[in-house]
C-alpha atoms as a PDB file:
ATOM      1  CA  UNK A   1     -25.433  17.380   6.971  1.00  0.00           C
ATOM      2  CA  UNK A   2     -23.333  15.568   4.218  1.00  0.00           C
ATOM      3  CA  UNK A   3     -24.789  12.403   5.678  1.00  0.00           C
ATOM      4  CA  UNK A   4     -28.420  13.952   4.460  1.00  0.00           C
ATOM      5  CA  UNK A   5     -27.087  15.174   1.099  1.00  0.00           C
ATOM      6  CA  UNK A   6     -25.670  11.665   0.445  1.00  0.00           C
ATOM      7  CA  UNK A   7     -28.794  10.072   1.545  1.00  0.00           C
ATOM      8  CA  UNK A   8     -31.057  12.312  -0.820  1.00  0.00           C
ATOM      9  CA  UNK A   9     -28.868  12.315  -3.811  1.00  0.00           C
ATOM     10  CA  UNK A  10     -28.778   8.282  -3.776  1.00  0.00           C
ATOM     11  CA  UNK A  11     -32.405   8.198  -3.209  1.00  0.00           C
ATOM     12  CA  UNK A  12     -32.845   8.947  -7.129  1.00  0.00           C
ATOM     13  CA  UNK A  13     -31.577   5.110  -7.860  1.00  0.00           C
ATOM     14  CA  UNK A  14     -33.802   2.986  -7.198  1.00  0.00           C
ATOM     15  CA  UNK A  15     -33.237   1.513  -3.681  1.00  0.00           C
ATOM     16  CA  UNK A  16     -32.486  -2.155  -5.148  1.00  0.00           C
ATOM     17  CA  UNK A  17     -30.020  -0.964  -7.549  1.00  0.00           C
ATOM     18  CA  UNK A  18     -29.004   1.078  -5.307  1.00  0.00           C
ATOM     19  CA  UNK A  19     -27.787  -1.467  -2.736  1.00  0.00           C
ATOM     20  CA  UNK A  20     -26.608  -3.445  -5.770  1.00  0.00           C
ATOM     21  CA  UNK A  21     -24.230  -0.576  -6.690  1.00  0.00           C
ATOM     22  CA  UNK A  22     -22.788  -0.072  -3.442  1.00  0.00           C
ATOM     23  CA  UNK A  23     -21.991  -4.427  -2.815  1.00  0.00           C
ATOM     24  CA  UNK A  24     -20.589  -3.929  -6.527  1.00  0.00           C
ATOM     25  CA  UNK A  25     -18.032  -1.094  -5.683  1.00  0.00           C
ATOM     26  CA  UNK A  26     -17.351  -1.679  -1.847  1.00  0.00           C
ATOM     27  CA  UNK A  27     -15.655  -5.211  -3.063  1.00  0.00           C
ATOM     28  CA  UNK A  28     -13.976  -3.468  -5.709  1.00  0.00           C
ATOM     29  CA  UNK A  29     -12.289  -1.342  -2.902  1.00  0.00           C
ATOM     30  CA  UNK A  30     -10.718  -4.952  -1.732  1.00  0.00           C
ATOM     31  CA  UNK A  31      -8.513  -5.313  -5.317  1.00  0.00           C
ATOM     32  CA  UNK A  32      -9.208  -4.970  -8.750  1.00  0.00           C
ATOM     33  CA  UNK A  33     -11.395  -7.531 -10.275  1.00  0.00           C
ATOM     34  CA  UNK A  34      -9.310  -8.428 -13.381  1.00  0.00           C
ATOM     35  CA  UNK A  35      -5.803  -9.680 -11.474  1.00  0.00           C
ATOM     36  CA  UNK A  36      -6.585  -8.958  -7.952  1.00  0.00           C
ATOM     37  CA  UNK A  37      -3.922  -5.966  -7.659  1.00  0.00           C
ATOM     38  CA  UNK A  38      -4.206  -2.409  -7.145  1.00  0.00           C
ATOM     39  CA  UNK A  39      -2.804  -0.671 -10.530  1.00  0.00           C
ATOM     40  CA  UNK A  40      -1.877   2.864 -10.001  1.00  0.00           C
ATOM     41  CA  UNK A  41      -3.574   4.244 -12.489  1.00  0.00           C
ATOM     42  CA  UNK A  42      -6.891   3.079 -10.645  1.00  0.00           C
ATOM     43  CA  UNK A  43      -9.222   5.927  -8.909  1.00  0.00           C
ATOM     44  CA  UNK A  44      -9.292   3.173  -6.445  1.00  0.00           C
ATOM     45  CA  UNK A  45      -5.306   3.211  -5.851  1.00  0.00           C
ATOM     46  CA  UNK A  46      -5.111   5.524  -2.979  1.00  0.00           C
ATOM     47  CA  UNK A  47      -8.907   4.127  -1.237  1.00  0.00           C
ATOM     48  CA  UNK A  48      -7.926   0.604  -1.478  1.00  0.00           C
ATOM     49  CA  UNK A  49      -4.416   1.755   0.325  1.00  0.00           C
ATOM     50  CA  UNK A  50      -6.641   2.907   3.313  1.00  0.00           C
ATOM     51  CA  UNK A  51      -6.893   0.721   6.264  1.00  0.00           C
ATOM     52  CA  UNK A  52     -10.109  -1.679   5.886  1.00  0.00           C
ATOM     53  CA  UNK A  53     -12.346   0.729   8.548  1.00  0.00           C
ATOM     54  CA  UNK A  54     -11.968   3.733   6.380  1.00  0.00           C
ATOM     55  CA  UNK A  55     -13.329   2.457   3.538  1.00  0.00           C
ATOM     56  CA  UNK A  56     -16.947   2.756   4.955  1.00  0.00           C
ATOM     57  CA  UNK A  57     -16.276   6.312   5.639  1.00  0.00           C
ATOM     58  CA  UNK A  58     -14.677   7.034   2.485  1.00  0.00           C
ATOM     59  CA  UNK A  59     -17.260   5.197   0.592  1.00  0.00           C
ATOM     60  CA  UNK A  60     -20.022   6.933   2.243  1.00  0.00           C
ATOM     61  CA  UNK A  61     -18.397  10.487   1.422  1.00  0.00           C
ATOM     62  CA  UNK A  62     -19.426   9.822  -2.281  1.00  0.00           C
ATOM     63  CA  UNK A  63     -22.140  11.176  -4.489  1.00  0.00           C
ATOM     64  CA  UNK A  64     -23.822   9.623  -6.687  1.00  0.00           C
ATOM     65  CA  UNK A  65     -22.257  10.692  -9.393  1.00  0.00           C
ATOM     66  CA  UNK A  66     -19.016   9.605  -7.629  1.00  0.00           C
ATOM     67  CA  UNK A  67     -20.692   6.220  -7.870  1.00  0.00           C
ATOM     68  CA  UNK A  68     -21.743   6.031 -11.575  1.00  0.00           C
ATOM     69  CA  UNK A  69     -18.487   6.976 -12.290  1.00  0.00           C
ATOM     70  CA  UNK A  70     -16.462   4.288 -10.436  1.00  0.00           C
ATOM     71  CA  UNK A  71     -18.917   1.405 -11.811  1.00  0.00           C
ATOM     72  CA  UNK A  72     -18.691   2.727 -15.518  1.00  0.00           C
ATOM     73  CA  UNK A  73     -14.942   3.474 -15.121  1.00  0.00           C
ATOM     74  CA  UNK A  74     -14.933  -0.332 -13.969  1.00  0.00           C
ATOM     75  CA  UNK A  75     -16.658  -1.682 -16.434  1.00  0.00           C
ATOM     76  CA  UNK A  76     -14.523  -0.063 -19.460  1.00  0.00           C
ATOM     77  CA  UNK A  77     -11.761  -0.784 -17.869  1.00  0.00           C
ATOM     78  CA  UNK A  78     -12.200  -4.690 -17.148  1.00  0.00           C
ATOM     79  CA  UNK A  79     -13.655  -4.784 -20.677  1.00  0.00           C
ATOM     80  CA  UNK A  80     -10.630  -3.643 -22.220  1.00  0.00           C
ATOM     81  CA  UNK A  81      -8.165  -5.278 -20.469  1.00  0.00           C
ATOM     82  CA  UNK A  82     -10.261  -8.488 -21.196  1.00  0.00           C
ATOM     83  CA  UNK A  83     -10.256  -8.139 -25.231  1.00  0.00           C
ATOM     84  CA  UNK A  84      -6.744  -6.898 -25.007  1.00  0.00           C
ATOM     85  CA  UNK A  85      -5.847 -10.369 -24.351  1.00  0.00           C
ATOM     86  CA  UNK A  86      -4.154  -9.342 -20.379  1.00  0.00           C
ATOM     87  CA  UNK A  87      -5.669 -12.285 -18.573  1.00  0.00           C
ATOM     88  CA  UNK A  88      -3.741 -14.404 -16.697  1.00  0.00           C
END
């Protein structure tokens, strides 16, 4: 049943984007983007702690709302820490 909720609230982005999404934020899961750690202040801390085959099930437990927040959360986040001058 979740599986179907899931299934129908994604199928409001278009599929393309969609799949584009999901590549984006399952390789987030691996490490942050910026310096390849996993700060704790990161909604990803705890998933990214998970072992590597929970990650698909974790992943797939998320609405799409879920989603659009993780990739806009991302995207402030890198962007700040970018013009903040905390590059390597």
């Amino acid at each position: 049943m979740a599986k179907q909720v899931h299934q129908v609230m994604m199928s409001s982005i278009p599929r393309g984007q969609q799949k584009e999404l999901q590549a984006n934020l399952l390789k987030l899961l691996e490490a942050c983007p910026f310096d390849e750690t996993n700060p704790q202040d990161c909604p990803l801390f705890s998933p990214r702690k998970m072992r590597p085959t929970k990650h698909l099930q974790w992943f797939d437990a998320l609405t799409e709302d879920d989603l659009a927040y993780l990739a806009a959360y991302h995207h402030v986040c890198f962007t700040i820490r970018v013009e903040s001058g905390l590059a390597k």
